[in-house]
N, C-alpha and C. Protein backbone atom coordinates (compact mmCIF):
# COMPACT_ATOMS: atom_id res chain seq x y z
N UNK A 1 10.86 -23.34 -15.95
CA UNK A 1 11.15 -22.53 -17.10
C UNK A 1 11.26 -21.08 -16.65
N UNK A 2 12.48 -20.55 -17.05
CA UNK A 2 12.74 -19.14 -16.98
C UNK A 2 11.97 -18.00 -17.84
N UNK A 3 11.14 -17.22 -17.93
CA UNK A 3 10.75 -16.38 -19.16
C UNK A 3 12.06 -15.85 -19.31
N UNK A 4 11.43 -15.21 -20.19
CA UNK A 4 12.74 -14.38 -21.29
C UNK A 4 12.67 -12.85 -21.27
N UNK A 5 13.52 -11.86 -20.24
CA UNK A 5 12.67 -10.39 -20.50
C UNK A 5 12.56 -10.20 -22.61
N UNK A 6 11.09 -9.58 -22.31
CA UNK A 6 10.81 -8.71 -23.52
C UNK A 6 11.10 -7.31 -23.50
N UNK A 7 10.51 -6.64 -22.64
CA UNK A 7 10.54 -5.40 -22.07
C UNK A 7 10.68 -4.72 -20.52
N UNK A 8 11.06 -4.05 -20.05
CA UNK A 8 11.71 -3.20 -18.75
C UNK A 8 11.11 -1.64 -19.00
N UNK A 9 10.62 -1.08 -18.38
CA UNK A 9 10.20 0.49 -18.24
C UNK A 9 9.85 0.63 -16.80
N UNK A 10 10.52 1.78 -16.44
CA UNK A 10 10.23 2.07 -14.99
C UNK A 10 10.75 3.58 -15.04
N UNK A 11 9.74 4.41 -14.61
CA UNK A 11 9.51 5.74 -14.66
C UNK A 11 9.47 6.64 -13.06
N UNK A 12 10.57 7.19 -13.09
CA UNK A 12 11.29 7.34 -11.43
C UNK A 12 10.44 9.06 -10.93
N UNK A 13 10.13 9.54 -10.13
CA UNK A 13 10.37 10.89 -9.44
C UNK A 13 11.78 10.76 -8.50
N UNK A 14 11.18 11.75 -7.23
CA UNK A 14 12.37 11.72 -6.04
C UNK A 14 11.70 10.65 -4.98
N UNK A 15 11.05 9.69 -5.39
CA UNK A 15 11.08 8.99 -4.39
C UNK A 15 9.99 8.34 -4.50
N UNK A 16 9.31 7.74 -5.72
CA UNK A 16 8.63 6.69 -6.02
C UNK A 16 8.58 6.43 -7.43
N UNK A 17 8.39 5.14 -7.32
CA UNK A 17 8.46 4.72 -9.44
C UNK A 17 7.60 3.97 -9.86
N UNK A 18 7.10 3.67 -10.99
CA UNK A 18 6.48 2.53 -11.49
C UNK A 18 6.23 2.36 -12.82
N UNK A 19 6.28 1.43 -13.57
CA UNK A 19 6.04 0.82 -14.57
C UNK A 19 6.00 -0.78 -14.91
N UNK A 20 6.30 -1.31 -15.45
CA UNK A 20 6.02 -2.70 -16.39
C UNK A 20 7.15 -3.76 -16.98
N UNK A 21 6.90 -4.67 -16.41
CA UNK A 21 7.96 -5.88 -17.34
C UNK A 21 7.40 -6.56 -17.88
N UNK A 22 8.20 -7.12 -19.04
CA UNK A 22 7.09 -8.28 -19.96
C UNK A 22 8.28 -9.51 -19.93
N UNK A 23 7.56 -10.19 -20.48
CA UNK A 23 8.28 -11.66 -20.77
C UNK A 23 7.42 -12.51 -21.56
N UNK A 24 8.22 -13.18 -22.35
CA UNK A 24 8.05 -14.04 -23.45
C UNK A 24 8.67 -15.31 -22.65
N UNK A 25 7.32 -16.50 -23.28
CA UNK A 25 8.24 -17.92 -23.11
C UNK A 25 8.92 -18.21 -23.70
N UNK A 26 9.85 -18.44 -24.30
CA UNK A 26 10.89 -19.24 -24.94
C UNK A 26 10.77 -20.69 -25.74
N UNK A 27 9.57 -21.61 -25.11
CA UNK A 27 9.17 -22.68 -25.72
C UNK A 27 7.62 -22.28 -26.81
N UNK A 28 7.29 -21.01 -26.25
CA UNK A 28 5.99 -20.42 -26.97
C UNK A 28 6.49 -19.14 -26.95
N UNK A 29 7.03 -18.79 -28.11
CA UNK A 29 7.57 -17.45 -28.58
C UNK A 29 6.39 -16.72 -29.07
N UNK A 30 5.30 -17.22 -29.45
CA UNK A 30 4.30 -16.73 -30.34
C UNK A 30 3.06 -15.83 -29.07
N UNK A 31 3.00 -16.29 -28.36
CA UNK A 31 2.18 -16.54 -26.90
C UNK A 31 2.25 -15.07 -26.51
N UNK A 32 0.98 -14.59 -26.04
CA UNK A 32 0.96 -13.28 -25.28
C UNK A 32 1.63 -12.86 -24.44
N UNK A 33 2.55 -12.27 -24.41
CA UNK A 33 3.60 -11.93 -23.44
C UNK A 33 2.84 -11.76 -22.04
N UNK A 34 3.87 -12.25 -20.88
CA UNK A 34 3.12 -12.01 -20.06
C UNK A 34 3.65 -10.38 -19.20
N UNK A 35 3.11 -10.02 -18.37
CA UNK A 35 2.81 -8.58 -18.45
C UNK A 35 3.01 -8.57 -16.47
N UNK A 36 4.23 -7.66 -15.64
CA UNK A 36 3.72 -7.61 -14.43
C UNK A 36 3.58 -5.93 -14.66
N UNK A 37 2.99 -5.36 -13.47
CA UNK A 37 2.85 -4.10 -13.23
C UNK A 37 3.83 -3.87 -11.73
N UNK A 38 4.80 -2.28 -11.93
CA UNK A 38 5.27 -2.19 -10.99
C UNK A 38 5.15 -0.95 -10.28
N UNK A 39 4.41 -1.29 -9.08
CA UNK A 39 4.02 0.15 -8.16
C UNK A 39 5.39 0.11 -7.14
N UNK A 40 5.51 1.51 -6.56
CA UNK A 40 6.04 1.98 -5.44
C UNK A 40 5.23 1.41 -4.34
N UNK A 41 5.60 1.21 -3.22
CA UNK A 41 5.21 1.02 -1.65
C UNK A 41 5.96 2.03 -0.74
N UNK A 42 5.61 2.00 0.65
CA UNK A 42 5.97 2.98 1.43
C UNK A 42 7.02 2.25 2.11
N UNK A 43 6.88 0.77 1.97
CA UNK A 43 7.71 -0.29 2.96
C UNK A 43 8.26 -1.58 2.57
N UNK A 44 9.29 -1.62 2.71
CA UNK A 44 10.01 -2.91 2.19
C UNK A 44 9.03 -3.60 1.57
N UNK A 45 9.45 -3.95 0.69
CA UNK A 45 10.86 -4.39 -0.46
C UNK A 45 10.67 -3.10 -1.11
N UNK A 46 9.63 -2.19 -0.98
CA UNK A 46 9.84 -0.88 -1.22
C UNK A 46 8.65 -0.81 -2.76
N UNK A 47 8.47 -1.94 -3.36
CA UNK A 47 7.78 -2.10 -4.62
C UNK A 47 6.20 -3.13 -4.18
N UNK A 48 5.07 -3.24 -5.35
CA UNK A 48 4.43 -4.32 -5.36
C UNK A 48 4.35 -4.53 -6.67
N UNK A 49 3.77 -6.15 -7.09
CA UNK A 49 3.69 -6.31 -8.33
C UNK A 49 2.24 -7.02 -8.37
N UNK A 50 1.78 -6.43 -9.83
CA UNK A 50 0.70 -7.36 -9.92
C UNK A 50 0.56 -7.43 -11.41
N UNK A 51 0.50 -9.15 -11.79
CA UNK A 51 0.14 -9.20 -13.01
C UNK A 51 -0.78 -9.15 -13.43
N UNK A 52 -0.61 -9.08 -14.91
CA UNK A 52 -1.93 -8.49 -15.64
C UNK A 52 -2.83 -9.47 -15.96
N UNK A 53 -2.44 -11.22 -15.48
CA UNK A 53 -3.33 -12.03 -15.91
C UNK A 53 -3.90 -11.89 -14.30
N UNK A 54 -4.76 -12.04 -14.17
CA UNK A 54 -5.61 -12.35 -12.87
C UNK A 54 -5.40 -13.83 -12.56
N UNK A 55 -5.05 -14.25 -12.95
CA UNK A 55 -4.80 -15.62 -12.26
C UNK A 55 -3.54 -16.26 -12.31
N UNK A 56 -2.41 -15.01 -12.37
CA UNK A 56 -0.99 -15.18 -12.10
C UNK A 56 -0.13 -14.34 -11.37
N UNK A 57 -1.59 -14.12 -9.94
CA UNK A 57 -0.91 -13.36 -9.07
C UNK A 57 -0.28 -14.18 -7.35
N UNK A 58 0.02 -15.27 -7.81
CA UNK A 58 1.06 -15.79 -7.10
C UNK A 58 2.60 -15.77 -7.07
N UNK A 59 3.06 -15.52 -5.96
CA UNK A 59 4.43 -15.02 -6.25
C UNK A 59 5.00 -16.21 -6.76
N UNK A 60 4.77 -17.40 -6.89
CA UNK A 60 5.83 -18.42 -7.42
C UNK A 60 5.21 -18.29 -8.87
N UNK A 61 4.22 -17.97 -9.69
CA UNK A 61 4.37 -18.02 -11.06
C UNK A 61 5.66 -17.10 -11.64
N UNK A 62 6.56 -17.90 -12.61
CA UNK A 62 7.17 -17.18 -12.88
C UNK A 62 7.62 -16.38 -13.19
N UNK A 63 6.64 -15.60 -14.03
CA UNK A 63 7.03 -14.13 -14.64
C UNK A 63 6.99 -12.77 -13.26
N UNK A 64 6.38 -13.72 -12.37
CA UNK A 64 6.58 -12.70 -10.81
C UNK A 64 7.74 -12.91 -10.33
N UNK A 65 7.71 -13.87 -9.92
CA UNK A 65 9.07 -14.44 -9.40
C UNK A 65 10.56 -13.71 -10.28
N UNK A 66 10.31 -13.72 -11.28
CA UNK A 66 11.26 -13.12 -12.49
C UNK A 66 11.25 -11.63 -12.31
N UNK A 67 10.29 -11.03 -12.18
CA UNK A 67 10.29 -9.22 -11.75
C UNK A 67 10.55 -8.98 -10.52
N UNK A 68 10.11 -9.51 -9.97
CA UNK A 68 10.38 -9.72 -8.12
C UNK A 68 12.34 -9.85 -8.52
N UNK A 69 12.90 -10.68 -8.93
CA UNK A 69 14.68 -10.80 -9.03
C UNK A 69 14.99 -9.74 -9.95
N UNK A 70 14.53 -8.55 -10.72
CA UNK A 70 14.86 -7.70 -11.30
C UNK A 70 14.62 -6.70 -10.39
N UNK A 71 13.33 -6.13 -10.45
CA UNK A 71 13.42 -5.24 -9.31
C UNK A 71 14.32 -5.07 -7.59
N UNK A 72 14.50 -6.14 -7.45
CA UNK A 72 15.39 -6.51 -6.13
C UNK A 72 17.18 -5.84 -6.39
N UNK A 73 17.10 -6.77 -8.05
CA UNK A 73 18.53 -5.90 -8.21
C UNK A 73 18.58 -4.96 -8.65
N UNK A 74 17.78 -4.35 -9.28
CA UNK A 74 17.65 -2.56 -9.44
C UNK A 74 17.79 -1.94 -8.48
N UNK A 75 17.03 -2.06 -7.64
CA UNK A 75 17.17 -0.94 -6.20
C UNK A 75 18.08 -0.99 -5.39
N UNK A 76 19.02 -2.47 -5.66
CA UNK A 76 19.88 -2.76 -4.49
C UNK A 76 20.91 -1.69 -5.28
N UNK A 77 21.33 -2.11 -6.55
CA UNK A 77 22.40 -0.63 -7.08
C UNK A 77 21.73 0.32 -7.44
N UNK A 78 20.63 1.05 -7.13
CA UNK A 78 20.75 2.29 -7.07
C UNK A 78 18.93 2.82 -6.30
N UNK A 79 19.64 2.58 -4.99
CA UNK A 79 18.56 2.98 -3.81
C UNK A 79 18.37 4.29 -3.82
N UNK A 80 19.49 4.91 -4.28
CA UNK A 80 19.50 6.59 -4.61
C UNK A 80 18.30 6.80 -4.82
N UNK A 81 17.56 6.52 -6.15
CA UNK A 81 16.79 6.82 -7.01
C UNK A 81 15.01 6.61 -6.16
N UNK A 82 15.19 6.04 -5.21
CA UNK A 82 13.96 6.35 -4.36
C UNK A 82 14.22 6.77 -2.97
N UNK A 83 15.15 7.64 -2.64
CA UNK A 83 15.49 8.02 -1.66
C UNK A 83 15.41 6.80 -0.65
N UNK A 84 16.35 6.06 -1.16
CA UNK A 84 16.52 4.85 0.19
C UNK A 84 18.56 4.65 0.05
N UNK A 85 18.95 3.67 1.32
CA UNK A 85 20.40 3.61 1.39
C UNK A 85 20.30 1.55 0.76
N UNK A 86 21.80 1.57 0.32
CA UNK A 86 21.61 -0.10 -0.20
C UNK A 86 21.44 -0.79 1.61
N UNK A 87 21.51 -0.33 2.44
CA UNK A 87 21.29 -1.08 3.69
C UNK A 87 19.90 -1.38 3.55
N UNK A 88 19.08 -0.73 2.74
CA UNK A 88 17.46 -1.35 3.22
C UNK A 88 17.41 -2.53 1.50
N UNK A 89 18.45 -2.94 1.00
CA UNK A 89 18.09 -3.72 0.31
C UNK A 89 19.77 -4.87 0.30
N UNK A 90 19.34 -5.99 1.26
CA UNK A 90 20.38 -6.40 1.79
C UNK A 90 20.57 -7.69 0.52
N UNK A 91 21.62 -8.03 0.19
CA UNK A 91 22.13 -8.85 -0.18
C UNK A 91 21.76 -10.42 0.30
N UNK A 92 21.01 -11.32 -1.09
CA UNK A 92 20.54 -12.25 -0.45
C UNK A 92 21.04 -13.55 -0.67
């Protein structure tokens, strides 16, 4: 099962960002959205994530897995925005 984005916010300087994605299930629309957090890093992939449930900080739960493929394509079009080139975010 795919979540569903709810929400996207990500709050830039010259060269680090962070904020939050949410997601809703789709078979449980009613259900606490689930919640990742998104920090800057100094080193590839350039981001970290950690969700807000403590016990859905494996990268294969999906709502990671799901911010992990958003954030990947954010930065790949526009590396500008943390002072990086699209060469450090290669096409996968």
């Amino acid at each position: 099962m795919t979540p569903q984005l709810l929400s996207l916010t990500l709050a830039y300087d010259d060269t680090r960002f962070f904020g939050a994605v949410m997601f809703t299930d789709p078979t449980h629309p009613d259900d606490k959205p689930a919640t990742v957090l998104i920090d800057y890093t100094g080193e590839s992939p350039w981001f970290r994530l950690t969700n807000v449930d403590p016990d859905g900080q494996a990268p294969s739960v999906p709502a990671m897995v799901e911010a992990d493929r958003i954030m990947r394509f954010l930065l790949r079009y526009t590396p500008e925005r943390i002072g990086r080139a699209a060469a450090d975010f290669p096409q996968l």
